[in-house]
N, C-alpha and C. Protein backbone atom coordinates (compact mmCIF):
# COMPACT_ATOMS: atom_id res chain seq x y z
N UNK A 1 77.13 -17.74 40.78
CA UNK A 1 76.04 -17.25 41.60
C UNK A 1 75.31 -18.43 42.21
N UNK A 2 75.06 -18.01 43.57
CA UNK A 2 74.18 -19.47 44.04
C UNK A 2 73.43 -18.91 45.29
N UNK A 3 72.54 -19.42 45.95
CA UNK A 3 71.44 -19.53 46.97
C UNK A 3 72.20 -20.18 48.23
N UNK A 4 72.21 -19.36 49.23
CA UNK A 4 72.11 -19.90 50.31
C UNK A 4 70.76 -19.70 51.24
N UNK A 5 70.58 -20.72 51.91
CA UNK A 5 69.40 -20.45 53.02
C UNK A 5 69.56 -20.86 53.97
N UNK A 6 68.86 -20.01 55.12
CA UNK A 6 68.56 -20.47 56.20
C UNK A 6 68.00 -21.60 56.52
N UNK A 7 68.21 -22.32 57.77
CA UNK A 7 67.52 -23.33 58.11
C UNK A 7 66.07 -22.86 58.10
N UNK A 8 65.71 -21.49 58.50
CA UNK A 8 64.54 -20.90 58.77
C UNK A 8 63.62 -21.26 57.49
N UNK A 9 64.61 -20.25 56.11
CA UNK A 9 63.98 -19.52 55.26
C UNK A 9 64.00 -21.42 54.13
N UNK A 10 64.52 -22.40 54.58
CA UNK A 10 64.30 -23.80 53.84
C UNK A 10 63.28 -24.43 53.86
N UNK A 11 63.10 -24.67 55.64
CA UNK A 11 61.83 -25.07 55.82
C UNK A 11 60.42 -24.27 55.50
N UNK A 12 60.21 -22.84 55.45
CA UNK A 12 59.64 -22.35 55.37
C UNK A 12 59.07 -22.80 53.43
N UNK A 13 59.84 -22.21 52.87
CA UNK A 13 60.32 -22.69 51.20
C UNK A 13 59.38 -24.26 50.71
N UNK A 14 59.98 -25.06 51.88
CA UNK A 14 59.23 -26.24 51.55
C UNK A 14 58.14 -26.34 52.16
N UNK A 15 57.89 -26.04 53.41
CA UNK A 15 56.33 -25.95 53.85
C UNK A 15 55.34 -25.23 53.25
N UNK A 16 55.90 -24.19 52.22
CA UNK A 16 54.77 -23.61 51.57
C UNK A 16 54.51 -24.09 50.28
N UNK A 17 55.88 -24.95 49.38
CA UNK A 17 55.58 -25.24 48.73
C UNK A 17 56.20 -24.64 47.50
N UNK A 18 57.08 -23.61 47.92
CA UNK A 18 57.78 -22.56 46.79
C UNK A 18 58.85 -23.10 46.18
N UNK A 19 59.10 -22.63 44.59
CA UNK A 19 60.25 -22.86 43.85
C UNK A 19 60.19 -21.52 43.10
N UNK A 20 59.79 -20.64 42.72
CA UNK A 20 60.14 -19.53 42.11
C UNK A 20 59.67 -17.68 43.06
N UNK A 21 60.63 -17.40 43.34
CA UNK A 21 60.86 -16.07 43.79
C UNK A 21 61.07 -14.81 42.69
N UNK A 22 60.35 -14.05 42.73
CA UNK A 22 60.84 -12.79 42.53
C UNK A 22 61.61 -11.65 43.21
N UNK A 23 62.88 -11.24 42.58
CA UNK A 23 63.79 -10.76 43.57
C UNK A 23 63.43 -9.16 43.17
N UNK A 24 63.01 -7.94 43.82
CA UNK A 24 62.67 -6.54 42.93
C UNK A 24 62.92 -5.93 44.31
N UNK A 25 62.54 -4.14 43.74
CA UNK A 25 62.96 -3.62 44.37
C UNK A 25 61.69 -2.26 44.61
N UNK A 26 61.65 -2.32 46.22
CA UNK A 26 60.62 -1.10 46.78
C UNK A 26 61.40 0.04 46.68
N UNK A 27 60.49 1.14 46.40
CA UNK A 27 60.94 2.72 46.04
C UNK A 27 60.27 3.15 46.89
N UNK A 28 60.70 3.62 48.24
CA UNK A 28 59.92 4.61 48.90
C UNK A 28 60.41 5.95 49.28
N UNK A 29 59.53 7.15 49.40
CA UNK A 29 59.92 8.37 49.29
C UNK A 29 59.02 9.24 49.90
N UNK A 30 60.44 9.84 50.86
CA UNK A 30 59.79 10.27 51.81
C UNK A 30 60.17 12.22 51.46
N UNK A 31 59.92 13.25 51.85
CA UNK A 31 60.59 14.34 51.65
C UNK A 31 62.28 14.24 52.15
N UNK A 32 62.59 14.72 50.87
CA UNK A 32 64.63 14.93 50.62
C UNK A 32 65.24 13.51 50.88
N UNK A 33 64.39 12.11 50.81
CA UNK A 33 64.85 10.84 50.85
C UNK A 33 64.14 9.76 49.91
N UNK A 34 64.99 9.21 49.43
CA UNK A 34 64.89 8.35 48.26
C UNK A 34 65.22 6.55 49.00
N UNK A 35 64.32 5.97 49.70
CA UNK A 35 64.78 4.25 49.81
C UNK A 35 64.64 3.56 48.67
N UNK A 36 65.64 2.86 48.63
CA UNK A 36 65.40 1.45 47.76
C UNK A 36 66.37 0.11 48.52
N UNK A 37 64.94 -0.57 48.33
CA UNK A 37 64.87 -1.97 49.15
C UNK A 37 64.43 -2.81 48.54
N UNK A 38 65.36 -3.62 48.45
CA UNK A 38 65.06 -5.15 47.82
C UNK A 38 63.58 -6.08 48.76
N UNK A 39 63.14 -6.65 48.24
CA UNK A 39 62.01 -7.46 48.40
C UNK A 39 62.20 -8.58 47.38
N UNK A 40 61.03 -9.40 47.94
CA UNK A 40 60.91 -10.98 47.34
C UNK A 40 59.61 -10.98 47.66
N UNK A 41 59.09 -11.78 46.38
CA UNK A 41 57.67 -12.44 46.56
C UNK A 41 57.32 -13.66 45.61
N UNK A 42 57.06 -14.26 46.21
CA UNK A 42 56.46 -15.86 45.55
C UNK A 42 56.14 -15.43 44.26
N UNK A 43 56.11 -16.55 42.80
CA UNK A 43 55.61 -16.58 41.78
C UNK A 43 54.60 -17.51 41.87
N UNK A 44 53.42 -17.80 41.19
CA UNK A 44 52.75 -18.93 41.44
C UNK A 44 53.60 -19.67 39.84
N UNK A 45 53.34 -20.88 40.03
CA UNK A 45 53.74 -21.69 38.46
C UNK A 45 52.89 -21.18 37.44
N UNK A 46 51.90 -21.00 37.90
CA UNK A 46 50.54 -20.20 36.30
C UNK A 46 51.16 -19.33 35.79
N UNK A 47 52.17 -18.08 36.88
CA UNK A 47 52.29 -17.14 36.48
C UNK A 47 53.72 -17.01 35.90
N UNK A 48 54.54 -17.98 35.87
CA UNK A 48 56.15 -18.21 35.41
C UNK A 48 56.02 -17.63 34.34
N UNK A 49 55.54 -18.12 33.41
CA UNK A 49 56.09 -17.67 31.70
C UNK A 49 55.87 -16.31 31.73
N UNK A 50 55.16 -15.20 32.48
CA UNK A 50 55.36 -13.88 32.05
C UNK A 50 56.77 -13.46 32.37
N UNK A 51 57.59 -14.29 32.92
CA UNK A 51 59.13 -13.75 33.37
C UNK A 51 60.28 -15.10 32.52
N UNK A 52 59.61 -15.16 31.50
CA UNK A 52 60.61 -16.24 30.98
C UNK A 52 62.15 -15.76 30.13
N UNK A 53 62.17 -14.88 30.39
CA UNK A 53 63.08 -13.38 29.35
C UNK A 53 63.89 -13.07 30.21
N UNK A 54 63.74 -13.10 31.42
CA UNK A 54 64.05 -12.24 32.38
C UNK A 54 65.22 -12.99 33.40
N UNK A 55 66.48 -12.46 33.92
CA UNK A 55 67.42 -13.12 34.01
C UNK A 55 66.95 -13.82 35.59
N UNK A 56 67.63 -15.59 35.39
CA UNK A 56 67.47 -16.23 36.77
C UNK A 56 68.58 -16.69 37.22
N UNK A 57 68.74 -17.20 38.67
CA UNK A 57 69.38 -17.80 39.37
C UNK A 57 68.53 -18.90 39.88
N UNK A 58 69.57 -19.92 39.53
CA UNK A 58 68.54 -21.46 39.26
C UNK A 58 69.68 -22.69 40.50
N UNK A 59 69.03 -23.00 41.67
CA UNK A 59 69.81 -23.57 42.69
C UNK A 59 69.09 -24.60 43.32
N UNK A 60 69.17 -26.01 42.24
CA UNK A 60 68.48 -27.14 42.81
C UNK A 60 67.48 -26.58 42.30
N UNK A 61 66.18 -26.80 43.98
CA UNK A 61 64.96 -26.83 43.46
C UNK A 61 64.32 -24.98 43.21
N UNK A 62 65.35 -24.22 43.65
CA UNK A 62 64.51 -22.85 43.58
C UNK A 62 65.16 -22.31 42.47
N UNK A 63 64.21 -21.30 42.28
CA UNK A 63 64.51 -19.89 40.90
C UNK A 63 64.45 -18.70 41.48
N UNK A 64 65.54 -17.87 41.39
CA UNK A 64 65.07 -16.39 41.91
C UNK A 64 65.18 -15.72 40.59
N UNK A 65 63.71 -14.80 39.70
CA UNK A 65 64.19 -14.29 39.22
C UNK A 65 63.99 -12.98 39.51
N UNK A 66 65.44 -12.46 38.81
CA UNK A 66 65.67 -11.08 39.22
C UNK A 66 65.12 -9.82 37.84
N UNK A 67 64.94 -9.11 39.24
CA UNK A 67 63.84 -7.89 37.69
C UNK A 67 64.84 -6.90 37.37
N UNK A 68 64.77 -6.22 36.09
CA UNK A 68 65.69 -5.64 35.91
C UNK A 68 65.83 -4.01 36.34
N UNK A 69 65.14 -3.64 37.15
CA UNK A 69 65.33 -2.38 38.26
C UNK A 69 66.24 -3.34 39.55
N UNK A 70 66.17 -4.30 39.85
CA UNK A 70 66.79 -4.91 41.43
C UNK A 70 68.43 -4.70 40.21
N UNK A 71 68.58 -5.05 38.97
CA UNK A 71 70.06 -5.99 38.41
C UNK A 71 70.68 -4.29 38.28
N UNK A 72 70.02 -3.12 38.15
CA UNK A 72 70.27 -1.99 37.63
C UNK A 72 70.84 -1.05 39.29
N UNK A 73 69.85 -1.25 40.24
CA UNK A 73 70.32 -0.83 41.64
C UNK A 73 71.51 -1.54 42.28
N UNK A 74 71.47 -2.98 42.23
CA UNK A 74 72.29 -3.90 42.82
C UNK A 74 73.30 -4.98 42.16
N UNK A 75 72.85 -4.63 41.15
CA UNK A 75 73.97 -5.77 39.94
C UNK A 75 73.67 -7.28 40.60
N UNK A 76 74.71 -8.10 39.95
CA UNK A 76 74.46 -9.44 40.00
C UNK A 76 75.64 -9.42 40.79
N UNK A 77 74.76 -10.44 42.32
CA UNK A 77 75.37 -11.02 43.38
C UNK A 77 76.24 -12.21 43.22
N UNK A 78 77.15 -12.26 43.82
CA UNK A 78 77.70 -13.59 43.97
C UNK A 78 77.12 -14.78 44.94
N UNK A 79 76.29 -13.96 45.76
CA UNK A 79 75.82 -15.26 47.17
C UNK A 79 74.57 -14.53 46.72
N UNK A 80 73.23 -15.55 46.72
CA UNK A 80 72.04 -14.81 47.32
C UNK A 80 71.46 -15.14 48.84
N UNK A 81 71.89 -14.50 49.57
CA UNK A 81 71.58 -14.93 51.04
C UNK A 81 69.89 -14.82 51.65
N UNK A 82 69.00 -16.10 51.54
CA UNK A 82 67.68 -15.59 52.01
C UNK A 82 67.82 -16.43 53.37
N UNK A 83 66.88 -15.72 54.12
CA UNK A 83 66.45 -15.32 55.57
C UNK A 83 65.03 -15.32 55.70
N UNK A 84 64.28 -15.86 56.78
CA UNK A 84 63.22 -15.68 56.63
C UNK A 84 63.09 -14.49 57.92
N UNK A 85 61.99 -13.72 58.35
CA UNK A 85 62.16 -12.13 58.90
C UNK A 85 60.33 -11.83 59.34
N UNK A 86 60.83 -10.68 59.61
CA UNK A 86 59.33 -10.47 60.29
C UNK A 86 58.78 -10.29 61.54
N UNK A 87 58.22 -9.59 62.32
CA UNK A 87 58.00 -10.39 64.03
C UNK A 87 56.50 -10.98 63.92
N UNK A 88 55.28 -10.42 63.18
CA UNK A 88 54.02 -10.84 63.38
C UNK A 88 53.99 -11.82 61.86
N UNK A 89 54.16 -11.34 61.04
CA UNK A 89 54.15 -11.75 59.42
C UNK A 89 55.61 -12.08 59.04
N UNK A 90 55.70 -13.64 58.53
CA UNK A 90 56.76 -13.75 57.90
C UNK A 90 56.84 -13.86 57.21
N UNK A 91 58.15 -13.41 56.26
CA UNK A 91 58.77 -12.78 54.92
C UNK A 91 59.93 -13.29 54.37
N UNK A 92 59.85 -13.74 53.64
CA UNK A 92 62.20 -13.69 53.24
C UNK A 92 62.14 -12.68 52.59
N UNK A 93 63.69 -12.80 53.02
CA UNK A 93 64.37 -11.33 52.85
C UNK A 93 65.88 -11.68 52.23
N UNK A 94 66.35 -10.74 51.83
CA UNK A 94 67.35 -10.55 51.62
C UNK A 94 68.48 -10.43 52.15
N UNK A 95 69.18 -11.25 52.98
CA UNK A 95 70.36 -10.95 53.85
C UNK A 95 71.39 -9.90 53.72
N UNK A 96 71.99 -10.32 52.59
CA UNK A 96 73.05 -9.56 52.28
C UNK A 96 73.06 -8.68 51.21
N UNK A 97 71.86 -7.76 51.47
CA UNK A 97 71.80 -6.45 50.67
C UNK A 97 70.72 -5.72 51.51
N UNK A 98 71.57 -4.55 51.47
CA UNK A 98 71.25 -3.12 52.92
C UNK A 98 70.63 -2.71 51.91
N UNK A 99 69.30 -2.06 52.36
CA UNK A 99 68.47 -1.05 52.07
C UNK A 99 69.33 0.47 51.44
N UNK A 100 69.39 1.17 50.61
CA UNK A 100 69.97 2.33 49.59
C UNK A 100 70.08 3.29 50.16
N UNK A 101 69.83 4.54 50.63
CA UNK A 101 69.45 5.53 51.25
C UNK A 101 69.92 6.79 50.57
N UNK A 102 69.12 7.53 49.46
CA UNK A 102 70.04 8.87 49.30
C UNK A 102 68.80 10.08 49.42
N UNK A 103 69.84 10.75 49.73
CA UNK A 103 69.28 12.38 50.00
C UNK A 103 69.22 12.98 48.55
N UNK A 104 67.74 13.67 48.69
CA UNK A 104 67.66 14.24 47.26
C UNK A 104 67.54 15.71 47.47
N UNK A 105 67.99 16.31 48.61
CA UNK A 105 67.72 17.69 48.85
C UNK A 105 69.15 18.22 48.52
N UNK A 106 69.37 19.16 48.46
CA UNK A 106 71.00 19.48 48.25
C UNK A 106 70.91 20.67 49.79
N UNK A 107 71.08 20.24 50.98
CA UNK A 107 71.14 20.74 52.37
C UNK A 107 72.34 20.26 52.99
């Protein structure tokens, strides 16, 4: 398993100053539809040890760790592809993992 990045989502990484990511997953629900979408969000260093249990991907200088609802929806990747995204607010993202989509109505 390993990290690739964008030229985007590198510089960005180092201009802010980041080494630990959280890799999880948004549940949104709409009537007879169920999304699940991976997300990422910064750890601060204060806040590391509450995820010290918790499985990582360790590449050079970054950590993604992954929560165990993202390892249960999406299993463990072989590439983690980040991207940085957004048009007004920018974000990394997840390249190479599509958003879930199931129907919970039986129609």
């Amino acid at each position: 398993m390993f990290i690739a990045l964008t030229k985007e989502s590198e510089g960005y990484l180092r201009k802010k100053g980041i080494g630990n990511l959280l890799v999880d997953v948004t549940l949104i629900e709409e009537p007879c539809t169920q999304i699940y979408d991976a997300n990422i969000t910064h750890i601060k260093s204060e806040d590391i040890d509450k995820y010290r249990n918790i499985e990582k991907v360790v590449d050079g200088n970054l950590t993604l760790i992954l929560t165990e609802q993202f390892l249960k929806i999406y299993g463990k990747l072989d590439e983690y592809q980040i991207d940085l995204g957004g048009f007004l607010k920018k974000k990394l993202i997840l390249k190479n993992v599509e958003p879930i989509i199931k129907n919970t109505c039986k129609i």
